[in-house]
Protein backbone atom coordinates (compact mmCIF):
# COMPACT_ATOMS: atom_id res chain seq x y z
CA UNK A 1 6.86 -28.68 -57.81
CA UNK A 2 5.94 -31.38 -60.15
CA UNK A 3 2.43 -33.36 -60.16
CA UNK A 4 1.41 -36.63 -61.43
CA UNK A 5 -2.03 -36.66 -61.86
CA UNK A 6 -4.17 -39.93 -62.18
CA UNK A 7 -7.20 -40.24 -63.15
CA UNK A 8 -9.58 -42.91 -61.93
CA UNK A 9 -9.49 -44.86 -64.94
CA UNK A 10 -5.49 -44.88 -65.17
CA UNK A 11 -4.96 -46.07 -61.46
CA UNK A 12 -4.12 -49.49 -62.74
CA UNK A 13 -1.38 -48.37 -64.32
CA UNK A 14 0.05 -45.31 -62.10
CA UNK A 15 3.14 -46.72 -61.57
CA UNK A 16 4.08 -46.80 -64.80
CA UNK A 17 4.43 -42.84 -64.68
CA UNK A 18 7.84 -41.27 -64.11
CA UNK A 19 8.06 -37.45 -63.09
CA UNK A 20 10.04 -34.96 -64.86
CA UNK A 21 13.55 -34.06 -64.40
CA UNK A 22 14.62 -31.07 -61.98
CA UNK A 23 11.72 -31.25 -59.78
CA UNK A 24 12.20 -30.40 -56.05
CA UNK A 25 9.39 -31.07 -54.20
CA UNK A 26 6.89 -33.93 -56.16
CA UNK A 27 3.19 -34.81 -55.50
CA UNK A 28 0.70 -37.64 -56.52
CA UNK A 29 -2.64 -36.72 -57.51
CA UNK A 30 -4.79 -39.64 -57.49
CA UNK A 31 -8.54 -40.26 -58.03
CA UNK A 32 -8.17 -43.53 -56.51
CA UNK A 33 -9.05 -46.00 -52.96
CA UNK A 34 -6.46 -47.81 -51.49
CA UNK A 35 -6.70 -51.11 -49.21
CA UNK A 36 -7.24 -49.35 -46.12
CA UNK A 37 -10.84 -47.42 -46.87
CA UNK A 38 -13.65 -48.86 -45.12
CA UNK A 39 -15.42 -49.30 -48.24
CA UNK A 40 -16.91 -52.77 -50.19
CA UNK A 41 -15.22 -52.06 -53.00
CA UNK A 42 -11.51 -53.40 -53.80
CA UNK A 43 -8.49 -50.88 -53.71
CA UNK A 44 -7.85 -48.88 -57.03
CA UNK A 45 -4.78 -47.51 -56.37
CA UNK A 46 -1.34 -49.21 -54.60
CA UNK A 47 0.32 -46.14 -53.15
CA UNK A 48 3.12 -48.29 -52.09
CA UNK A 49 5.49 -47.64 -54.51
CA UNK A 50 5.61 -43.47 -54.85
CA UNK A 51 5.83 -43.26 -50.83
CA UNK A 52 9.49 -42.89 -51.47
CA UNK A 53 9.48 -40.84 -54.57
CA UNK A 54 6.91 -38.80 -53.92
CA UNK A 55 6.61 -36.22 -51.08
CA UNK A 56 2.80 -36.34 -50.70
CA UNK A 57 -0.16 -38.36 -52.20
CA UNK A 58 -3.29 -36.54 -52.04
CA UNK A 59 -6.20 -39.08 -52.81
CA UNK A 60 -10.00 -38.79 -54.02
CA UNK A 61 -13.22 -41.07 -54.37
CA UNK A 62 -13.46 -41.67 -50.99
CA UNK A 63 -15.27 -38.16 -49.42
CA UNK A 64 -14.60 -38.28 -45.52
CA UNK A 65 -10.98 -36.92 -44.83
CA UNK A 66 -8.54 -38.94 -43.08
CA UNK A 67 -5.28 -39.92 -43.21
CA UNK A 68 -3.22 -42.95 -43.56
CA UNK A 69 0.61 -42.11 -42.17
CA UNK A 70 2.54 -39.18 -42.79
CA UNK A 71 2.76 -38.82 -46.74
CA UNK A 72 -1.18 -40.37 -47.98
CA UNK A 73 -4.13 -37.94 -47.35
CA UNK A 74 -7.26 -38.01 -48.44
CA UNK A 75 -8.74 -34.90 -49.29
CA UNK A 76 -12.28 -35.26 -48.57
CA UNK A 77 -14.86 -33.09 -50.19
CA UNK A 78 -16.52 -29.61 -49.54
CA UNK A 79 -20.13 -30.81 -49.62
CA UNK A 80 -22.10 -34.29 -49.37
CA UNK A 81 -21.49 -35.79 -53.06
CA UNK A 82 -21.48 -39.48 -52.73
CA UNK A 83 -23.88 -42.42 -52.83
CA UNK A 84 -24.04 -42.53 -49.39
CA UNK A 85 -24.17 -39.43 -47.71
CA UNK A 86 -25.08 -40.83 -44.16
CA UNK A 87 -21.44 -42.15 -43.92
CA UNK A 88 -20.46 -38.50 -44.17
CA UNK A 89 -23.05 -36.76 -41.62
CA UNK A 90 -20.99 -37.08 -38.39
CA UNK A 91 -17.61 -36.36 -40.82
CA UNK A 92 -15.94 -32.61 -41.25
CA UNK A 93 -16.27 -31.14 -44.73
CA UNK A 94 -13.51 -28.95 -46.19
CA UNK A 95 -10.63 -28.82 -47.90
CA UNK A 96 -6.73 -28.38 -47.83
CA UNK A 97 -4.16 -25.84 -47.56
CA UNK A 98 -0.48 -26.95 -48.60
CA UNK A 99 2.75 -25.06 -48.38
CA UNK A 100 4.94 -26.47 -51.07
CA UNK A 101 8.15 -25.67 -49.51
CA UNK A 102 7.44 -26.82 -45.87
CA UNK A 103 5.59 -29.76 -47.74
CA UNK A 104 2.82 -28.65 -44.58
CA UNK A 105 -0.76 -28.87 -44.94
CA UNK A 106 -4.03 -28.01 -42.99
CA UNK A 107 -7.53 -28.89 -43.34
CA UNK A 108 -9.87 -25.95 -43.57
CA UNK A 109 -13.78 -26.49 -42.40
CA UNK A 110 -16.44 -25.65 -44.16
CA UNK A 111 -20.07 -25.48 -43.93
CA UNK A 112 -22.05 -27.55 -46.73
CA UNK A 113 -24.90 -26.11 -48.59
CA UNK A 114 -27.53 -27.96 -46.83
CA UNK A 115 -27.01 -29.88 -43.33
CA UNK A 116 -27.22 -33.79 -43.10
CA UNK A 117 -28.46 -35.54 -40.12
CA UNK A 118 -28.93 -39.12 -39.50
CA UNK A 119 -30.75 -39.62 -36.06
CA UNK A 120 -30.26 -42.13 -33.46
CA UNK A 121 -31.99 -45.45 -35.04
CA UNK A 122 -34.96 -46.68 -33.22
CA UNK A 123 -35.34 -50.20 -32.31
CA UNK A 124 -38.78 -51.42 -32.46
CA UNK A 125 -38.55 -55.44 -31.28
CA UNK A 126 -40.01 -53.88 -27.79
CA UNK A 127 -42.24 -51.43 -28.85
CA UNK A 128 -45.90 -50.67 -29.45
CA UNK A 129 -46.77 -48.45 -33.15
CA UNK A 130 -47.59 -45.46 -31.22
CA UNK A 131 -44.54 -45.43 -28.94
CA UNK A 132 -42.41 -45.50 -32.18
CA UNK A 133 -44.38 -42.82 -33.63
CA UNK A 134 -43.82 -40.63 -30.84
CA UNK A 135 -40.20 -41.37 -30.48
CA UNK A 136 -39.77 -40.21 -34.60
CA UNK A 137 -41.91 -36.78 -33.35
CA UNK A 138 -39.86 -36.11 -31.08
CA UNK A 139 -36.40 -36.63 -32.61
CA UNK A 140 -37.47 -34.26 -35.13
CA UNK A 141 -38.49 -31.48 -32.60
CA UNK A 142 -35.41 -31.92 -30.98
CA UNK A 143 -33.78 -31.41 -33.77
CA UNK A 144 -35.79 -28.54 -34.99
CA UNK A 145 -35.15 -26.35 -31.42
CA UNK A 146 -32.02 -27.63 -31.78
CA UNK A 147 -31.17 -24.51 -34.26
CA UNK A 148 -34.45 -23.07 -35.25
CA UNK A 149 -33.86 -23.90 -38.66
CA UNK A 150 -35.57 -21.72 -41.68
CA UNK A 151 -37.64 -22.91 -44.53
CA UNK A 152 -34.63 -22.33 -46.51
CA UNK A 153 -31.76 -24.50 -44.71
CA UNK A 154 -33.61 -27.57 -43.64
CA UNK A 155 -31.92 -30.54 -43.45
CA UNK A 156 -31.57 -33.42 -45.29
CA UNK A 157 -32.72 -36.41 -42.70
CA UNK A 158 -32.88 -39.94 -42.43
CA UNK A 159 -34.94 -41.51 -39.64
CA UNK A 160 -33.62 -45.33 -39.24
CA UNK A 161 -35.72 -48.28 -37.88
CA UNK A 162 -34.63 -51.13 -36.83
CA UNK A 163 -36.05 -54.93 -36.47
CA UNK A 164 -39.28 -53.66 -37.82
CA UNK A 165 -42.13 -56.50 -38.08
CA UNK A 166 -43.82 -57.11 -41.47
CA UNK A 167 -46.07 -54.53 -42.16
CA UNK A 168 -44.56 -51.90 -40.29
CA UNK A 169 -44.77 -48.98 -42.79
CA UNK A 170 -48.24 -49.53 -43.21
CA UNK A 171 -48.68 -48.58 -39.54
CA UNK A 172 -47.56 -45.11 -39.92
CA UNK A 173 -49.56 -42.59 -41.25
CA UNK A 174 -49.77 -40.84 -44.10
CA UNK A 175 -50.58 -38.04 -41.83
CA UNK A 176 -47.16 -38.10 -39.68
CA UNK A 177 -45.09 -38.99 -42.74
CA UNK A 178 -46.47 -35.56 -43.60
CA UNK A 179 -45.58 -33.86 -40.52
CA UNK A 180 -42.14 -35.55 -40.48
CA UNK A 181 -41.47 -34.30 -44.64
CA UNK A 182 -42.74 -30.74 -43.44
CA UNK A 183 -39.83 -30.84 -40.91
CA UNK A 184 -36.75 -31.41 -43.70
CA UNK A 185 -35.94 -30.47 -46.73
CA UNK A 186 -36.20 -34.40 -47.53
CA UNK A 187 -37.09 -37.40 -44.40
CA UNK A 188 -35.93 -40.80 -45.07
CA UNK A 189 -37.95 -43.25 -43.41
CA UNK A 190 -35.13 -46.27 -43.22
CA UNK A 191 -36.76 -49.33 -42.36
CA UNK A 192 -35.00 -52.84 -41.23
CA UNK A 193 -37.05 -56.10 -40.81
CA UNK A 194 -36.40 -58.52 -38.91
CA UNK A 195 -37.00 -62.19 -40.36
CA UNK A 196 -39.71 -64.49 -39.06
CA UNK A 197 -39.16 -67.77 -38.35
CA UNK A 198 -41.45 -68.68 -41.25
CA UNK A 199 -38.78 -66.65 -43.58
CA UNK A 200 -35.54 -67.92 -41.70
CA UNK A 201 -37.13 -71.35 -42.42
CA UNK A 202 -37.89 -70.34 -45.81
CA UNK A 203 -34.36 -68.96 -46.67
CA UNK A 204 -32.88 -72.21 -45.24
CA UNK A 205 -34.05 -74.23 -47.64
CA UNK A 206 -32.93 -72.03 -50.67
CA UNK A 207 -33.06 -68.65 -52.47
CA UNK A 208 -36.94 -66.99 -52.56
CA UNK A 209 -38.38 -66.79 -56.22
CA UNK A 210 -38.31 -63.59 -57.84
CA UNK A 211 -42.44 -63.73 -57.20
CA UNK A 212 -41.82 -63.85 -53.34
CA UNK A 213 -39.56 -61.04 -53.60
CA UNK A 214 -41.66 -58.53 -55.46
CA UNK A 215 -44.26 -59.47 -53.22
CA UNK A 216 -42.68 -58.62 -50.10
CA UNK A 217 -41.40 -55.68 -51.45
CA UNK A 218 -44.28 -54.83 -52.93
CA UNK A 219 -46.25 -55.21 -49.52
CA UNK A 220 -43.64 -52.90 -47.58
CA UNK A 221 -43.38 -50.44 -50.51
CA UNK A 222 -44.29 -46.88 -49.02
CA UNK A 223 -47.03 -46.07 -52.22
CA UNK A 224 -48.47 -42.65 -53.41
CA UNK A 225 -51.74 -41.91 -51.84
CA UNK A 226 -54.85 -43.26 -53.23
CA UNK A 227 -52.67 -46.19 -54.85
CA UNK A 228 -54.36 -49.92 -54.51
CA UNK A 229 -52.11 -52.06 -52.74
CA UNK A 230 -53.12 -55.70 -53.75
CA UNK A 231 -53.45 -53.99 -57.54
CA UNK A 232 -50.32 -52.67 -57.10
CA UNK A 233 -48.44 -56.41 -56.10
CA UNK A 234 -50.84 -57.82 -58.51
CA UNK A 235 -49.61 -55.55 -61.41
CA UNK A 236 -46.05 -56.73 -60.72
CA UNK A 237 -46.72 -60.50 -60.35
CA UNK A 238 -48.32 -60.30 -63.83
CA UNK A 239 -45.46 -58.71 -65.47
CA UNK A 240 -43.30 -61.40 -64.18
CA UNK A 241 -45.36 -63.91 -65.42
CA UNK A 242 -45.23 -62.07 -68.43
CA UNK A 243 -41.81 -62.10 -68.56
CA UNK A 244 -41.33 -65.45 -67.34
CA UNK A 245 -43.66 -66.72 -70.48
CA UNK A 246 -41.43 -64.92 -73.03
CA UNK A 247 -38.32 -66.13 -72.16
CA UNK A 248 -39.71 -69.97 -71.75
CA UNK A 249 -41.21 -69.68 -75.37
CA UNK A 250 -37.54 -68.03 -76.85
CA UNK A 251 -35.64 -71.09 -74.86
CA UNK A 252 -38.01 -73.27 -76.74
């Protein structure tokens, strides 16, 4: 069995590899994405051209397994490792089993360290503060009697919200946040705005300064306890200024 292995910083140039001589049975090892991953990012790796050489191309960097035809597999990964592990929650974990004569494989299962679970996003267009509080409660007692988990295997959650109005995260409490975090080993409170017509208007006529975007973040930013709000946007605005000041007097 011979193995080309390929980094991720030599996928450019993978198919400028040849295997050795007297091989019978040849695999590609790559740390590379190709065209078809659901993923932003542009392909690393063209496969096309070792489909006939090679008997099987077993791929990384992408975590979720799947397949693409009969020779390109992607491996997946044994635990949640990437950026974005919600992509992964509803996705097997494991790894793979190939006979090197039959050239057959199978995917073993595993369990991960620590469970992930994204919940069913909440939208809030229709809804009053409490209603959406109660619906957050109750998605994590369902899944708490769901499997009675210990203090030691909580899972890692992320509670999404969707078309949230302005303000919206300082209408929870720090008090539920609390109960919420007691019930995971980490809660992600996932919040998406909607835009007013003020700020569709707004965006329309061009990009917001850098100002209006620290202060909007600054506004929604879920602080520390006992942390002044209107210090805390007015800290940032004057380190922009700041900033602003020094670069104007280098240009000049």
């Amino acid at each position: 069995v011979g193995i080309l292995c390929v980094p991720h910083s030599r996928s450019e140039s993978a198919k400028e590899l040849v295997p050795c001589d007297g091989v019978e049975r040849l695999l590609l090892l790559a740390h590379g994405l190709t065209s078809n991953v659901p993923r932003i990012r542009e392909a690393s790796i063209e496969v096309g051209p070792f489909k006939k050489s090679c008997d099987l191309i077993l791929l990384g960097d992408y975590h979720i397994h799947r397949t693409e035809g009969r020779k390109v597999v992607y491996v997946g990964s044994t635990d949640y490792v990437s950026a974005n592990i919600w992509e992964e929650a509803k996705q097997p974990k494991g790894w793979i089993l190939l006979d090197t004569k039959t050239m057959k494989w199978t995917f073993n299962e595993v369990q991960p360290a620590r469970a992930v679970r994204d919940l069913a996003p909440i939208d809030v267009s229709t809804l009053e503060v409490t209603e959406v509080l109660d619906r957050m409660l109750r998605a994590m007692e369902e899944l708490r009697d769901a499997r009675k988990w210990d203090r030691d295997s909580l899972p890692i959650v992320r509670q999404r919200i969707l078309n949230a109005p302005e303000g919206f995260r300082r209408e929870v409490p720090f008090e539920v946040l609390q109960t919420l975090r007691g019930m995971a080993f980490d809660y992600v409170l996932d919040v998406g705005f909607h835009e007013s017509k003020k700020q569709t208007e707004a965006t329309d006529m061009g990009a917001h300064s850098v100002e209006e975007h620290w202060t909007t973040f600054a506004r929604e930013y879920e602080t520390p306890e006992g942390v002044d709000r209107e210090q805390f946007v007015a800290t940032g605005l004057a380190y922009l200024k700041e900033a602003r000041n020094d670069t104007e007097a280098d240009s000049a």
